[in-house]
N, C-alpha and C. Protein backbone atom coordinates (compact mmCIF):
# COMPACT_ATOMS: atom_id res chain seq x y z
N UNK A 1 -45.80 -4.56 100.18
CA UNK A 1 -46.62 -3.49 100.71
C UNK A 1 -45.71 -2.30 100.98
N UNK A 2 -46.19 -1.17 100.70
CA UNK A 2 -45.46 0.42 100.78
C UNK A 2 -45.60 0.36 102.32
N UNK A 3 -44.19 1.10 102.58
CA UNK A 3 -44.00 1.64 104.07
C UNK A 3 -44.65 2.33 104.23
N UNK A 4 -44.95 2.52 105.47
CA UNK A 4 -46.13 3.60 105.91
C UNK A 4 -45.43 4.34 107.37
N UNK A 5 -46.29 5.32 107.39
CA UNK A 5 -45.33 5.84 108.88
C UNK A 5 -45.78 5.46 110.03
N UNK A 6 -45.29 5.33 111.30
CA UNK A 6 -45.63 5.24 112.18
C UNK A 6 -47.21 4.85 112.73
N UNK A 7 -47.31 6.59 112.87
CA UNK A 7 -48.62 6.93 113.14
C UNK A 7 -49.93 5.56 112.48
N UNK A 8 -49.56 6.20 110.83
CA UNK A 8 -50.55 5.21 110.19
C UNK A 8 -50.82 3.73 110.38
N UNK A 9 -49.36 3.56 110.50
CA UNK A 9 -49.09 1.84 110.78
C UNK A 9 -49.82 2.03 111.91
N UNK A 10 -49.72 2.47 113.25
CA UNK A 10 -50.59 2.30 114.71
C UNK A 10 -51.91 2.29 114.59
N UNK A 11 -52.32 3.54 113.73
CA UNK A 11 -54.20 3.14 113.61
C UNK A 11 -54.82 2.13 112.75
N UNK A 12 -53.31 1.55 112.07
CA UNK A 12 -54.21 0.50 111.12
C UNK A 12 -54.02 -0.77 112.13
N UNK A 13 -53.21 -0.93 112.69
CA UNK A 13 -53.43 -2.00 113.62
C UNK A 13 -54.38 -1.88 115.02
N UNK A 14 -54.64 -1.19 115.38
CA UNK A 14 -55.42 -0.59 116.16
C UNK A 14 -56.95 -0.97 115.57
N UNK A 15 -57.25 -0.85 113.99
CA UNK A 15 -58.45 -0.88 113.32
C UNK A 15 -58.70 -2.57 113.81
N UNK A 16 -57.39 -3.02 112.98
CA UNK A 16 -57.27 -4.41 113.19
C UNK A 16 -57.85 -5.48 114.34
N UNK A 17 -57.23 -4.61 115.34
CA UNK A 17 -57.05 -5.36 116.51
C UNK A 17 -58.68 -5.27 117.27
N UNK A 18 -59.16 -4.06 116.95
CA UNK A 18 -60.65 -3.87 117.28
C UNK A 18 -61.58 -4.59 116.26
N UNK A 19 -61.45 -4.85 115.10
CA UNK A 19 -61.72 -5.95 114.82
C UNK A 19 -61.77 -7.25 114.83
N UNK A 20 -60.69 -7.58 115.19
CA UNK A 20 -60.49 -8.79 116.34
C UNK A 20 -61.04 -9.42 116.99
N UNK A 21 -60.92 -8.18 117.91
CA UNK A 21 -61.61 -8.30 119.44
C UNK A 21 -63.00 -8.20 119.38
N UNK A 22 -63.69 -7.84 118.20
CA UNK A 22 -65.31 -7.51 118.15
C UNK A 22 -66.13 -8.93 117.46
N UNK A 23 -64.76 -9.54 116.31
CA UNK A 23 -65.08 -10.99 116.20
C UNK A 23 -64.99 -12.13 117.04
N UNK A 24 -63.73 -12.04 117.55
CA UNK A 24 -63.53 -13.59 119.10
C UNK A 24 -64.15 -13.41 120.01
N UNK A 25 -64.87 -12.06 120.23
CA UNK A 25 -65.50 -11.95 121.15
C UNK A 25 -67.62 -12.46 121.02
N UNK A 26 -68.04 -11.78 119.87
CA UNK A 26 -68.73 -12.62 119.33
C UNK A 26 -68.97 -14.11 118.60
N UNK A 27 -68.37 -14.74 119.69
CA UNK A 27 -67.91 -16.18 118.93
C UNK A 27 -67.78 -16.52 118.46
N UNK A 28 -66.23 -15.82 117.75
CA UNK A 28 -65.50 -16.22 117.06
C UNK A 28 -64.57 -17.36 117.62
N UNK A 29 -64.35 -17.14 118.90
CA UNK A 29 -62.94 -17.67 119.95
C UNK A 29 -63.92 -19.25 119.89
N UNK A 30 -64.76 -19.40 120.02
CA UNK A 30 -65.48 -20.58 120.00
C UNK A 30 -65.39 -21.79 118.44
N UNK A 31 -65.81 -20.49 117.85
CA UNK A 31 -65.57 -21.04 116.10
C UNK A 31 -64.20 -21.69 116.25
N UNK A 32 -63.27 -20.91 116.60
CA UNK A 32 -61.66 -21.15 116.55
C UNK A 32 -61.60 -22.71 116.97
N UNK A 33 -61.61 -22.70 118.06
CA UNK A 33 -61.27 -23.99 119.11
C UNK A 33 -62.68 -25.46 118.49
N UNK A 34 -63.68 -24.92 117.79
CA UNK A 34 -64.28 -25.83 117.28
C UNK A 34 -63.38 -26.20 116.07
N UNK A 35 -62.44 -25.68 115.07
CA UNK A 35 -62.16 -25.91 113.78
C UNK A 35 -61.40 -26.70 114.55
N UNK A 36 -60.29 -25.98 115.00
CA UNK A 36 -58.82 -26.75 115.47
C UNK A 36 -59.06 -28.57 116.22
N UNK A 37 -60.29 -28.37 116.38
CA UNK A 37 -60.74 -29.92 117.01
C UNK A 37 -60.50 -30.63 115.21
N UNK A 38 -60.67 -30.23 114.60
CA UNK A 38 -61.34 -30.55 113.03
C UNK A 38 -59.65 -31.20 113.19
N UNK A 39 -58.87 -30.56 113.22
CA UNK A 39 -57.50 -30.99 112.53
C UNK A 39 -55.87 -30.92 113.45
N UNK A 40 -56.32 -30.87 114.52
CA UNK A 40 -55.38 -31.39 115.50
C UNK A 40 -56.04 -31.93 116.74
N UNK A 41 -55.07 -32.88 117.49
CA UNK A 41 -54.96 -34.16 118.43
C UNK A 41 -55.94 -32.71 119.92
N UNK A 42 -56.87 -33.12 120.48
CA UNK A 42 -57.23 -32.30 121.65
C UNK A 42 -56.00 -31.88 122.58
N UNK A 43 -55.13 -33.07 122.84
CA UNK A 43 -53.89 -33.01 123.83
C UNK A 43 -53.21 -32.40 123.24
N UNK A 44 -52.63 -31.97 122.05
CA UNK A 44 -52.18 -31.02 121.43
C UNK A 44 -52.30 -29.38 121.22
N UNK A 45 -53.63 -29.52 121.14
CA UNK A 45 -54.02 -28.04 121.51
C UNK A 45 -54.24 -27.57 122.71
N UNK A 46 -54.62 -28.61 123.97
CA UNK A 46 -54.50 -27.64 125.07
C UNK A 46 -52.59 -28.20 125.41
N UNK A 47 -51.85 -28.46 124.77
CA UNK A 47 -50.37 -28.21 125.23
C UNK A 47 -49.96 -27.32 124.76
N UNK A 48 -50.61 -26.52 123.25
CA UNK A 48 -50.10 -25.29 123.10
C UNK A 48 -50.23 -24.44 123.57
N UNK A 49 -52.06 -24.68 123.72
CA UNK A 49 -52.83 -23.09 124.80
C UNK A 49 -51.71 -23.37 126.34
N UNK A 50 -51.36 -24.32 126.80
CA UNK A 50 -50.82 -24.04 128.09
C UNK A 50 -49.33 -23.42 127.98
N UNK A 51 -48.64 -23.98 126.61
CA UNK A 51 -47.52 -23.22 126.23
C UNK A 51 -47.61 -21.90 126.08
N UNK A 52 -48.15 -21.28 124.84
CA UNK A 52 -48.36 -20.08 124.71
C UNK A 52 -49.15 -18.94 125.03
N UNK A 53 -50.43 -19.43 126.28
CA UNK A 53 -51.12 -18.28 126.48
C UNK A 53 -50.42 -17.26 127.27
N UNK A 54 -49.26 -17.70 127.96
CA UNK A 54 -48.78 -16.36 128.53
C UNK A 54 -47.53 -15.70 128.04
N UNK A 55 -46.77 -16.26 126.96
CA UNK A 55 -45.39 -15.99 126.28
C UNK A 55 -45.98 -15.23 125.21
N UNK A 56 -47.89 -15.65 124.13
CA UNK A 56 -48.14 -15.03 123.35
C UNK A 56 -47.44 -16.03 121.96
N UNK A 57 -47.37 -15.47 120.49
CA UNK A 57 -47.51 -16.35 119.68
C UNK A 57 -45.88 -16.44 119.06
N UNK A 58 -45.30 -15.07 119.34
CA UNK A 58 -43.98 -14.85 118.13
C UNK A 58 -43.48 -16.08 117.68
N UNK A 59 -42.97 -17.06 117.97
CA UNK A 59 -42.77 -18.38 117.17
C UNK A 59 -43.56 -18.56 116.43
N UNK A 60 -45.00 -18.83 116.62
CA UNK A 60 -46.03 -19.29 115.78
C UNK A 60 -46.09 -18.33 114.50
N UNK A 61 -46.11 -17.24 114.67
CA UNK A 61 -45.99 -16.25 113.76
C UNK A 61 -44.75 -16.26 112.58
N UNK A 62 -43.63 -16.71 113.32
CA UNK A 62 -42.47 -16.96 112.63
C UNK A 62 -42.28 -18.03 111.87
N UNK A 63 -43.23 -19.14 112.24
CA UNK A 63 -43.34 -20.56 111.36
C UNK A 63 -44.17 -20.32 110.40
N UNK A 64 -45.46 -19.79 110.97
CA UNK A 64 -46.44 -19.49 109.30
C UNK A 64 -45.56 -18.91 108.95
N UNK A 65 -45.10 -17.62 108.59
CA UNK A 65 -43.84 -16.78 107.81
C UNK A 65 -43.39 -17.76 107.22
N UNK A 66 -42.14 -18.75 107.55
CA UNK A 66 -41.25 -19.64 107.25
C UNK A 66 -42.22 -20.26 105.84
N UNK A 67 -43.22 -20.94 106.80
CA UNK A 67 -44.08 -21.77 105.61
C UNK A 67 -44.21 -20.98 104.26
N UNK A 68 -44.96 -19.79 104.51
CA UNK A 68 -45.48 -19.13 103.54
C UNK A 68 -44.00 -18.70 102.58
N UNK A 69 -42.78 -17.85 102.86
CA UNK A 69 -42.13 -18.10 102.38
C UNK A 69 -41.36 -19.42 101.57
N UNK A 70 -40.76 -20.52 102.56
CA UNK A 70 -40.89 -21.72 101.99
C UNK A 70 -41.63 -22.31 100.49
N UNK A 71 -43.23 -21.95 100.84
CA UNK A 71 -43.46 -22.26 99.66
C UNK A 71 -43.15 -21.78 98.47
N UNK A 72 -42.67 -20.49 98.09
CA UNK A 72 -41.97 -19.98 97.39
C UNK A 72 -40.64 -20.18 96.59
N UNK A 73 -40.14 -20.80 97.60
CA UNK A 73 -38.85 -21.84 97.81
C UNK A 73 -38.86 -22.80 97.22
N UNK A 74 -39.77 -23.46 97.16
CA UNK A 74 -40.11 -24.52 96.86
C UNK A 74 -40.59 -24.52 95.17
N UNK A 75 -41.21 -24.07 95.22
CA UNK A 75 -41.54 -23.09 93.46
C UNK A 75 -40.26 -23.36 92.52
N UNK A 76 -39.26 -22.49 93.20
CA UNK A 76 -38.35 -21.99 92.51
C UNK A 76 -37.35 -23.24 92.30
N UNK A 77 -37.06 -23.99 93.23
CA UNK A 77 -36.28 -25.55 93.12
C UNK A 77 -37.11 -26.26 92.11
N UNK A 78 -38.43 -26.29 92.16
CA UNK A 78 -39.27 -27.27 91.17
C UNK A 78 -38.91 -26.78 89.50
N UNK A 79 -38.94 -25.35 89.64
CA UNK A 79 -38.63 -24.43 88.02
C UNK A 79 -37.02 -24.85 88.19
N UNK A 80 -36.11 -24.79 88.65
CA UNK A 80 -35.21 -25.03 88.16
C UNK A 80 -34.78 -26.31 88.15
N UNK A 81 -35.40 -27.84 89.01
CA UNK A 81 -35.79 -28.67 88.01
C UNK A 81 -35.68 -29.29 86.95
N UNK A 82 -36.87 -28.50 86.45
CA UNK A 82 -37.62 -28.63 85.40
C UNK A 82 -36.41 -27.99 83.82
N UNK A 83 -35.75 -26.77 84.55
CA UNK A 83 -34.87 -26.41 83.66
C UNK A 83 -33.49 -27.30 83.38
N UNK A 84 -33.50 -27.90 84.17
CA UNK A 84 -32.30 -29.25 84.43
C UNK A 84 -32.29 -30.21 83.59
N UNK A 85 -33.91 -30.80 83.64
CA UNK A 85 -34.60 -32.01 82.98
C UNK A 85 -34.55 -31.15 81.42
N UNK A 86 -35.11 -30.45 81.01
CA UNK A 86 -34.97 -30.11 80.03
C UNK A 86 -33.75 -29.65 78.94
N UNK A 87 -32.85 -29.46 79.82
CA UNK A 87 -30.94 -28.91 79.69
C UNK A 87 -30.55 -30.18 79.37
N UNK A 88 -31.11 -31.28 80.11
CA UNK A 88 -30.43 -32.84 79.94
C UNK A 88 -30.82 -33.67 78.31
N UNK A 89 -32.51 -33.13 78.55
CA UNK A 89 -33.14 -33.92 77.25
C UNK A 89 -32.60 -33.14 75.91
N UNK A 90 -31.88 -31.82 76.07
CA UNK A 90 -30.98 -31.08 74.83
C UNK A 90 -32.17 -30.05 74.71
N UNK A 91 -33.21 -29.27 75.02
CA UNK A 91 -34.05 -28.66 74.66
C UNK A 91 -33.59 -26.84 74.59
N UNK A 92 -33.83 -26.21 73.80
CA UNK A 92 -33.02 -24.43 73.25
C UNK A 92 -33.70 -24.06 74.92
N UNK A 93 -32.65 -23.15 75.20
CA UNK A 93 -32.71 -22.09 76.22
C UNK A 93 -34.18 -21.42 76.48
N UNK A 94 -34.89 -21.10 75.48
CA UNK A 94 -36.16 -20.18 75.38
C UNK A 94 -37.20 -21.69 75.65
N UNK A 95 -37.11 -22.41 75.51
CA UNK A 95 -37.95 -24.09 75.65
C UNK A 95 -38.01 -23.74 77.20
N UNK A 96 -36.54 -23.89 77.78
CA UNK A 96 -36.41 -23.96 79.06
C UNK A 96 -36.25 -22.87 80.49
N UNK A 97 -36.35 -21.91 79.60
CA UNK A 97 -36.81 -20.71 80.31
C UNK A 97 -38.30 -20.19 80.85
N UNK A 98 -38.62 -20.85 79.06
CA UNK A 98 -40.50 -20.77 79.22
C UNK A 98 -41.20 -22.02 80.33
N UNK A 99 -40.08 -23.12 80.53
CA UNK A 99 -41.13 -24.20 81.51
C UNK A 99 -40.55 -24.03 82.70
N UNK A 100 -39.10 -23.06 83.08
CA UNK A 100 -38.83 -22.93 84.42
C UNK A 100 -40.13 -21.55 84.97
N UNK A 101 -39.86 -20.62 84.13
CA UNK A 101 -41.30 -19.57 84.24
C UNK A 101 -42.91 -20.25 84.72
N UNK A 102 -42.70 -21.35 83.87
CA UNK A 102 -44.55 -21.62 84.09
C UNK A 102 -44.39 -22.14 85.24
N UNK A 103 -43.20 -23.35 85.62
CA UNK A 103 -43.34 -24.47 86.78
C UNK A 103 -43.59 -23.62 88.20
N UNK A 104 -42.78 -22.36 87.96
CA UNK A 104 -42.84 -21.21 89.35
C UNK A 104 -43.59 -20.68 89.19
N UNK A 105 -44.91 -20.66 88.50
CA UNK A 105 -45.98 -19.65 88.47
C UNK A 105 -46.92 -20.17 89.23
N UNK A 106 -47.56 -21.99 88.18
CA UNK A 106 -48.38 -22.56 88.12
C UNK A 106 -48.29 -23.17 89.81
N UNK A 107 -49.67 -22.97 90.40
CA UNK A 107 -49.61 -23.48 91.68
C UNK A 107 -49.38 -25.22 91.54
N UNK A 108 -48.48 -25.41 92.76
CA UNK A 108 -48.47 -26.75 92.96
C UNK A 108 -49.17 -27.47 93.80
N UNK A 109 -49.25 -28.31 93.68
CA UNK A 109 -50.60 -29.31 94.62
C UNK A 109 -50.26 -29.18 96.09
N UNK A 110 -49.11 -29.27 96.73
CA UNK A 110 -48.84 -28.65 98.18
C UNK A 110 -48.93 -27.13 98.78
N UNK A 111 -49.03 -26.15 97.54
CA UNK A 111 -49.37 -25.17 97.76
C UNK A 111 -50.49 -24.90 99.01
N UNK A 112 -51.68 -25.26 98.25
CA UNK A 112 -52.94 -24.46 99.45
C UNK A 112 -52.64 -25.43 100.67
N UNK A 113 -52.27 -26.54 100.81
CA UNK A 113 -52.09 -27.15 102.24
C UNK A 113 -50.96 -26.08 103.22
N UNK A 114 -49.50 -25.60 102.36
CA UNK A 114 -48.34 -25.07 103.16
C UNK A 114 -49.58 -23.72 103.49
N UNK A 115 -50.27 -22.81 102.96
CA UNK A 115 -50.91 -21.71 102.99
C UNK A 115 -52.09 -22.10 104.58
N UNK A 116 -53.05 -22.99 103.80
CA UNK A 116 -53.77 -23.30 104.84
C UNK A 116 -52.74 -23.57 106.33
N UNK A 117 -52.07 -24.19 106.40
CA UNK A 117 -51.07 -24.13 107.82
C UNK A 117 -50.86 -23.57 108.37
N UNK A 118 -50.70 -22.39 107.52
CA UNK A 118 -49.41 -21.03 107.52
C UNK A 118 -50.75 -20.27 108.08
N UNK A 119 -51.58 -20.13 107.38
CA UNK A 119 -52.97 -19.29 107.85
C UNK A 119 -53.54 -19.85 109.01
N UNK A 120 -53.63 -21.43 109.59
CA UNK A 120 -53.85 -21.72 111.07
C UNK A 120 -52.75 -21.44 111.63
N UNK A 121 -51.76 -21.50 111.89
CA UNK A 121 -51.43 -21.08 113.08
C UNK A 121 -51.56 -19.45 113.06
N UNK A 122 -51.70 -18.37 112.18
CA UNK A 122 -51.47 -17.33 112.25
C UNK A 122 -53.03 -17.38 113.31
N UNK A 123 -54.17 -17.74 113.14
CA UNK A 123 -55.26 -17.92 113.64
C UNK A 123 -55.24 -18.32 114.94
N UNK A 124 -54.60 -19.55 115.20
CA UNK A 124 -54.26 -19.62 116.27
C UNK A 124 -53.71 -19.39 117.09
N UNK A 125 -52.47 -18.75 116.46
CA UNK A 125 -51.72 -17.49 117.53
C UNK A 125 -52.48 -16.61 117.65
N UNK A 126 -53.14 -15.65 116.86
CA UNK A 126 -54.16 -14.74 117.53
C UNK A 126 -55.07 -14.93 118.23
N UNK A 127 -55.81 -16.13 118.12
CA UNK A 127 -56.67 -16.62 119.40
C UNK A 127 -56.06 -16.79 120.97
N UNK A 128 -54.57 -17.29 120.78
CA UNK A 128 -53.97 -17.63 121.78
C UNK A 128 -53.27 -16.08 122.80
N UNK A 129 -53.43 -15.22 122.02
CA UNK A 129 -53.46 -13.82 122.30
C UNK A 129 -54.39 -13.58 123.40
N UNK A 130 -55.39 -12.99 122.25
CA UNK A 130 -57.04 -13.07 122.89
C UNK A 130 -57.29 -13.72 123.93
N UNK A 131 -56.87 -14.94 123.69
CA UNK A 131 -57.14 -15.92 125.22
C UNK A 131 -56.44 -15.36 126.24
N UNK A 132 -55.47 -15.49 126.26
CA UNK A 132 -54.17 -15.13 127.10
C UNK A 132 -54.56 -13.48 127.88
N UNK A 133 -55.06 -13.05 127.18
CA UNK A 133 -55.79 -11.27 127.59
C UNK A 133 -54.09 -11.02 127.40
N UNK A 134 -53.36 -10.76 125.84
CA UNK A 134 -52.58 -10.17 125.97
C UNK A 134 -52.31 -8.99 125.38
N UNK A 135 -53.79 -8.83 125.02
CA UNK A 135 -53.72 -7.81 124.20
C UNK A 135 -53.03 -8.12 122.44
N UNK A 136 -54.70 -8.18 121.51
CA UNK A 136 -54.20 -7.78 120.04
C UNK A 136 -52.86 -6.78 119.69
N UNK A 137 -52.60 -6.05 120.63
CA UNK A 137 -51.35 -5.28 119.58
C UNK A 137 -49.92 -5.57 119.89
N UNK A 138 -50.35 -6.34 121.08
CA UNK A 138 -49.05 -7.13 120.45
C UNK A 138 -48.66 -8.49 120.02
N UNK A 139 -49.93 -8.70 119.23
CA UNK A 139 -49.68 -10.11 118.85
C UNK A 139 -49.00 -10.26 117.64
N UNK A 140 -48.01 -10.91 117.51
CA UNK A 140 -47.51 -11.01 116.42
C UNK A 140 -47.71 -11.72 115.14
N UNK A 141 -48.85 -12.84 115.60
CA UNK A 141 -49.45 -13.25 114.19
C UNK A 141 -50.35 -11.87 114.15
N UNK A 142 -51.10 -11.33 114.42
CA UNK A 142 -51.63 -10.21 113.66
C UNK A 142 -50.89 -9.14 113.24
N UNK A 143 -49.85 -8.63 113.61
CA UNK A 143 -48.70 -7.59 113.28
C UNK A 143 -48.23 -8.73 111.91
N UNK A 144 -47.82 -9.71 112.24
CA UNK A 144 -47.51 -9.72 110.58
C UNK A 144 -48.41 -10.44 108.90
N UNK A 145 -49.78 -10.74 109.70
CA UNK A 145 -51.03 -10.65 108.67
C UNK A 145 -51.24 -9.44 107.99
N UNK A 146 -51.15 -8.37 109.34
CA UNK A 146 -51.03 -7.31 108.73
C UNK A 146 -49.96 -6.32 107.76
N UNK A 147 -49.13 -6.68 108.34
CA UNK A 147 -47.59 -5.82 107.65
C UNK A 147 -47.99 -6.23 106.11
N UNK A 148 -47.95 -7.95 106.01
CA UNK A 148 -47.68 -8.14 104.86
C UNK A 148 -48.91 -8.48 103.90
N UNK A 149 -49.89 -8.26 104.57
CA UNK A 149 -51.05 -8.62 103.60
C UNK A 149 -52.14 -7.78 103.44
N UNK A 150 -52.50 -6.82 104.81
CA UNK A 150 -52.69 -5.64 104.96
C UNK A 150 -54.25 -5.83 105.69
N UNK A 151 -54.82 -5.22 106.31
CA UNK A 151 -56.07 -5.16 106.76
C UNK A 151 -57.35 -6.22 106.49
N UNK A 152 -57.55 -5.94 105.02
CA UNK A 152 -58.66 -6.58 104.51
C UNK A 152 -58.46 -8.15 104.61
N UNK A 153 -56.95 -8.81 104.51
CA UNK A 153 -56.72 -10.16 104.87
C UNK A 153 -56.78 -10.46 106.06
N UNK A 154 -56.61 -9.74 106.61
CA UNK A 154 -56.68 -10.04 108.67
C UNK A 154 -58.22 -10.09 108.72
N UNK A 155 -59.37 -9.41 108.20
CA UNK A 155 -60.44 -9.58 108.36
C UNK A 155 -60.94 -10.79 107.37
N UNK A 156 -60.35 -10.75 106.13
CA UNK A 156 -60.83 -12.35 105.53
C UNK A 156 -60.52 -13.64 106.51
N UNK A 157 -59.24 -13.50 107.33
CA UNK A 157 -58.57 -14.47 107.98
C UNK A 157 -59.46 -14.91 109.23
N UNK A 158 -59.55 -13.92 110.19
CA UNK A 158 -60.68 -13.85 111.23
C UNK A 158 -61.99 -14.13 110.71
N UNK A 159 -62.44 -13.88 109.55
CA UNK A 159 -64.09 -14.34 109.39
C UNK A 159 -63.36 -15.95 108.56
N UNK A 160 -62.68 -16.13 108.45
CA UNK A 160 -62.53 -17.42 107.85
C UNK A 160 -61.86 -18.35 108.41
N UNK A 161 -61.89 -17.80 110.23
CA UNK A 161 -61.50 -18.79 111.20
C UNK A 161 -62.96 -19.78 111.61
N UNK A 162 -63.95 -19.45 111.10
CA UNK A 162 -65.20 -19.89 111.27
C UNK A 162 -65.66 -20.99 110.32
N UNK A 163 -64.64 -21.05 109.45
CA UNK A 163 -64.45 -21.97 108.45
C UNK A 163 -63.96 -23.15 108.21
N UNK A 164 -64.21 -23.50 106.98
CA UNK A 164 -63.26 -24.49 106.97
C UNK A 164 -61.98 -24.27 106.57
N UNK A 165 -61.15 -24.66 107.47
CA UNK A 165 -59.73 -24.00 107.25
C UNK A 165 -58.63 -24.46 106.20
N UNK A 166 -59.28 -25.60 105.35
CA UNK A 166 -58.60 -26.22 104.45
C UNK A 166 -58.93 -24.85 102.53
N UNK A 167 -60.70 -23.74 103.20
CA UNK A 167 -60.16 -23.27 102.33
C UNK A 167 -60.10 -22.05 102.45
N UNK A 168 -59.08 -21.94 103.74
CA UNK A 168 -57.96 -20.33 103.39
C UNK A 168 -57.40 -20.05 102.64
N UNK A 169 -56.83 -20.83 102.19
CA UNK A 169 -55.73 -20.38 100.59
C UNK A 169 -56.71 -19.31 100.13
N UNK A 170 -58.39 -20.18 99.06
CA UNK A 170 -58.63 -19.47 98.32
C UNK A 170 -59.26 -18.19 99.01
N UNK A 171 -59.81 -18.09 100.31
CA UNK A 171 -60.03 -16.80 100.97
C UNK A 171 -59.39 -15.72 101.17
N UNK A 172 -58.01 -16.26 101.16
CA UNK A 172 -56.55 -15.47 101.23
C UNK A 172 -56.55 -14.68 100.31
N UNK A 173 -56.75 -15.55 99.08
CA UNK A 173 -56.53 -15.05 97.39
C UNK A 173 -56.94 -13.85 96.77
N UNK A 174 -58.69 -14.44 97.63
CA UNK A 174 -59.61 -13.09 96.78
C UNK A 174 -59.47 -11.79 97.35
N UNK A 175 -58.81 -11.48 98.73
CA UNK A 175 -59.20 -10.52 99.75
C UNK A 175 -58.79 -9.31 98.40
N UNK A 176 -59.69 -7.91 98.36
CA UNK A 176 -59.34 -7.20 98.32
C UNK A 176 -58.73 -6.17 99.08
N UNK A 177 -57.59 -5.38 99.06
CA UNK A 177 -57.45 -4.61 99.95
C UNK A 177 -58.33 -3.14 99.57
């Protein structure tokens, strides 16, 4: 995403964050804490809400990151691999260039799970915001939904906390900005 200045960056998070607040507040925050029953331990989630409603999310924010990067990571070890296995079986350079290319393209089956993760906790750190009354702008799962994915995904993300959260990936995918 192109840098933007200041100013702009503030009213687009600002847009954000009033969007937010106009969804968790129309029960959304409810939707939230109904999914998260879906796929974590109850004692688990109120040990996070008691962890983080008043520190806010920045770790949480920093692990989806990790993940979402990671998977990328992960891509690129599988393509080179693949270029290994093929270097071994004697196969020409252009053989093995073309299947390290596809192996890092072609999604892998752990893909939408690391994404879906990466997209709950970003969810759940922003809920844990909201809860907390710490105020959207400075939450840092939404500062970096936004930085790096831009508006229209923070609003796919928030209407697709109402969801089933196994399919964020492909909600992620389509957002137009």
């Amino acid at each position: 995403m192109a840098a933007t200045s200041p100013l702009a960056e503030s009213s687009r998070l600002a847009a954000a964050t009033d969007f937010c607040v106009d969804s968790l507040t129309d029960g959304g925050a409810a939707a939230v804490v109904d999914r998260v029953a879906e796929y974590v331990a109850d004692e688990t989630w109120k040990s996070l809400v008691r962890r983080h409603r008043a520190r806010g999310c920045d770790d949480l924010a920093e692990l989806a990151r990790n993940i979402l990067n990671g998977k990328e990571q992960m891509r690129a070890v599988a393509g080179r691999a693949a270029d290994r296995l093929l270097r071994f079986l004697g196969r020409s350079h252009i053989e093995r260039t073309f299947a390290q290319e596809l192996v890092r393209r072609i999604p892998l089956p752990w893909d939408a799970k690391l994404v879906a993760a990466a997209r709950g906790l970003q969810i759940a750190g922003i809920y844990l915001c909201f809860a907390g009354n710490r105020g959207l702008s400075g939450c840092a799962c939404l500062r970096d939904v936004l930085s790096s994915d831009g508006k229209a995904q923070v609003q796919n993300l928030i209407q697709g906390a109402a969801e089933d959260w196994s399919r964020l990936p492909h909600r992620m995918a389509n957002a137009a900005e």
